[in-house]
Protein backbone atom coordinates (compact mmCIF):
# COMPACT_ATOMS: atom_id res chain seq x y z
CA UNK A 1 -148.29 160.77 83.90
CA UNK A 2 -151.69 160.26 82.02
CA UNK A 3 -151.51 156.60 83.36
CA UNK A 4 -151.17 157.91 86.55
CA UNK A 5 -153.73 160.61 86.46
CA UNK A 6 -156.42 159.39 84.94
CA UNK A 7 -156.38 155.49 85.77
CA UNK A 8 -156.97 154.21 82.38
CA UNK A 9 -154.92 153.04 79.84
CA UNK A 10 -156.74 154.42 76.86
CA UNK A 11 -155.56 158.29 77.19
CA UNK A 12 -151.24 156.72 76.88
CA UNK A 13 -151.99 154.88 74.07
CA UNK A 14 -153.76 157.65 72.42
CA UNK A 15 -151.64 160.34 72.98
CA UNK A 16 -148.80 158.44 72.21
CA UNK A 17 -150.12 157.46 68.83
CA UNK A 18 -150.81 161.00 67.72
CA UNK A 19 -147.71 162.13 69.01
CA UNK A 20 -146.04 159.20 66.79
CA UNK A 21 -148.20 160.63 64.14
CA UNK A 22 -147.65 163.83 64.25
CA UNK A 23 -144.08 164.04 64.72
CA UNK A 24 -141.82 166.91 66.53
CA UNK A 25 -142.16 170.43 65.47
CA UNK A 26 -139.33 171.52 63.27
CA UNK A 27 -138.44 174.44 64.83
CA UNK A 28 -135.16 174.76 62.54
CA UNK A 29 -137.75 174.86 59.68
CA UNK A 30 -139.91 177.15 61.10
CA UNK A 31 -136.92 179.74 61.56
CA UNK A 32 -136.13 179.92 58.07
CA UNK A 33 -140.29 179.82 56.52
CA UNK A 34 -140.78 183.27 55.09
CA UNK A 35 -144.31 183.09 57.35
CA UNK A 36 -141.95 182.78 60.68
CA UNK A 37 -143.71 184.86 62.84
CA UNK A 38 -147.35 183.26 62.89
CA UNK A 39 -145.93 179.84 62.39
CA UNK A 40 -143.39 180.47 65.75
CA UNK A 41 -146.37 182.18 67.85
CA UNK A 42 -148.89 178.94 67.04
CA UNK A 43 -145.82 176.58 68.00
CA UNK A 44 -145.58 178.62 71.73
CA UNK A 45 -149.76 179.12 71.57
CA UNK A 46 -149.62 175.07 71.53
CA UNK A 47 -146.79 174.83 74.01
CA UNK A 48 -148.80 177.51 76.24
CA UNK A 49 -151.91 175.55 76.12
CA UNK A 50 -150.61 172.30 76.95
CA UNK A 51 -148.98 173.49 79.78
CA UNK A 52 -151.97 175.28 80.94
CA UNK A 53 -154.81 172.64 80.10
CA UNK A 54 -152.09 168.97 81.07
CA UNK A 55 -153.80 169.45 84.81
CA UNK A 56 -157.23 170.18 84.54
CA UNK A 57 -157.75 167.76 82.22
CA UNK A 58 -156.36 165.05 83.64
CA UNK A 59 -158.11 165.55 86.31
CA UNK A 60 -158.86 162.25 88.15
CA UNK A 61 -162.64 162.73 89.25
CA UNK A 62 -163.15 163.17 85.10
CA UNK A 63 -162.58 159.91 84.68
CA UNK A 64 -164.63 158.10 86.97
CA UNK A 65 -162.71 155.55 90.13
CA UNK A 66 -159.49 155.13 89.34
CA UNK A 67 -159.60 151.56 89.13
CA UNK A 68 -156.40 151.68 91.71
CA UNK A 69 -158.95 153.06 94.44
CA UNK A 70 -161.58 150.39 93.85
CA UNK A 71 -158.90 147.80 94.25
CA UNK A 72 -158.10 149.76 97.73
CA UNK A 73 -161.44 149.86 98.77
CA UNK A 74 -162.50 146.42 98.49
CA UNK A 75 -158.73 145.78 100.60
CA UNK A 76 -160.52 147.69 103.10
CA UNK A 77 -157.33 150.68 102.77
CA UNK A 78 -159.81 153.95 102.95
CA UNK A 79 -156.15 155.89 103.64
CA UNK A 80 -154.82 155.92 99.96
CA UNK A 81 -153.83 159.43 99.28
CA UNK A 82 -154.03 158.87 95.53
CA UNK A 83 -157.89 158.12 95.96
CA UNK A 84 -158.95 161.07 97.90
C-alpha cells in the first residue's frame, strides 16, 4: 500500500523495520497490567490515529512524481488514472 501510494521504496522498508522493531502489542498483557485502562485507551488512541492519518499521509502529490507517472509520460500515456 505505501509502495503503491507514495511511489518510493523508502517509506516499506521503513515502516516495516520499525514494525519488526517494535513488535505486536500484547493485548493479553495489557488486560491483566494493574494500569489497564490508560495502557488499553493509548493502544485504540494509536489504532485511531493510524486509521485516521494512513490516507492523508500517503498522499501521492507529498511525495513528488510517482516515478510510475514519469515512466508514463515519457511513453506518451497522459491517461494513467494512477497519475492524475
Amino acid at each position: 500500500f505505501l509502495f503503491i501510494r507514495t511511489g518510493h521504496l523508502i517509506g516499506p522498508v521503513l515502516c516495516h523495520s520499525f514494525c519488526n522493531y517494535m513488535g505486536f502489542p500484547a493485548v493479553c498483557a495489557a488486560l491483566e497490567h494493574p494500569q489497564r485502562r490508560p495502557l488499553l485507551a493509548g493502544y485504540a488512541l494509536g489504532v485511531g490515529l493510524f486509521l485516521l492519518l494512513l490516507q492523508p499521509l500517503t498522499d501521492p502529490k507529498l511525495y513528488g512524481s510517482l516515478p510510475l507517472c514519469v515512466l508514463l509520460e515519457r511513453a506518451g500515456d497522459s491517461e494513467a488514472p494512477l497519475c492524475s
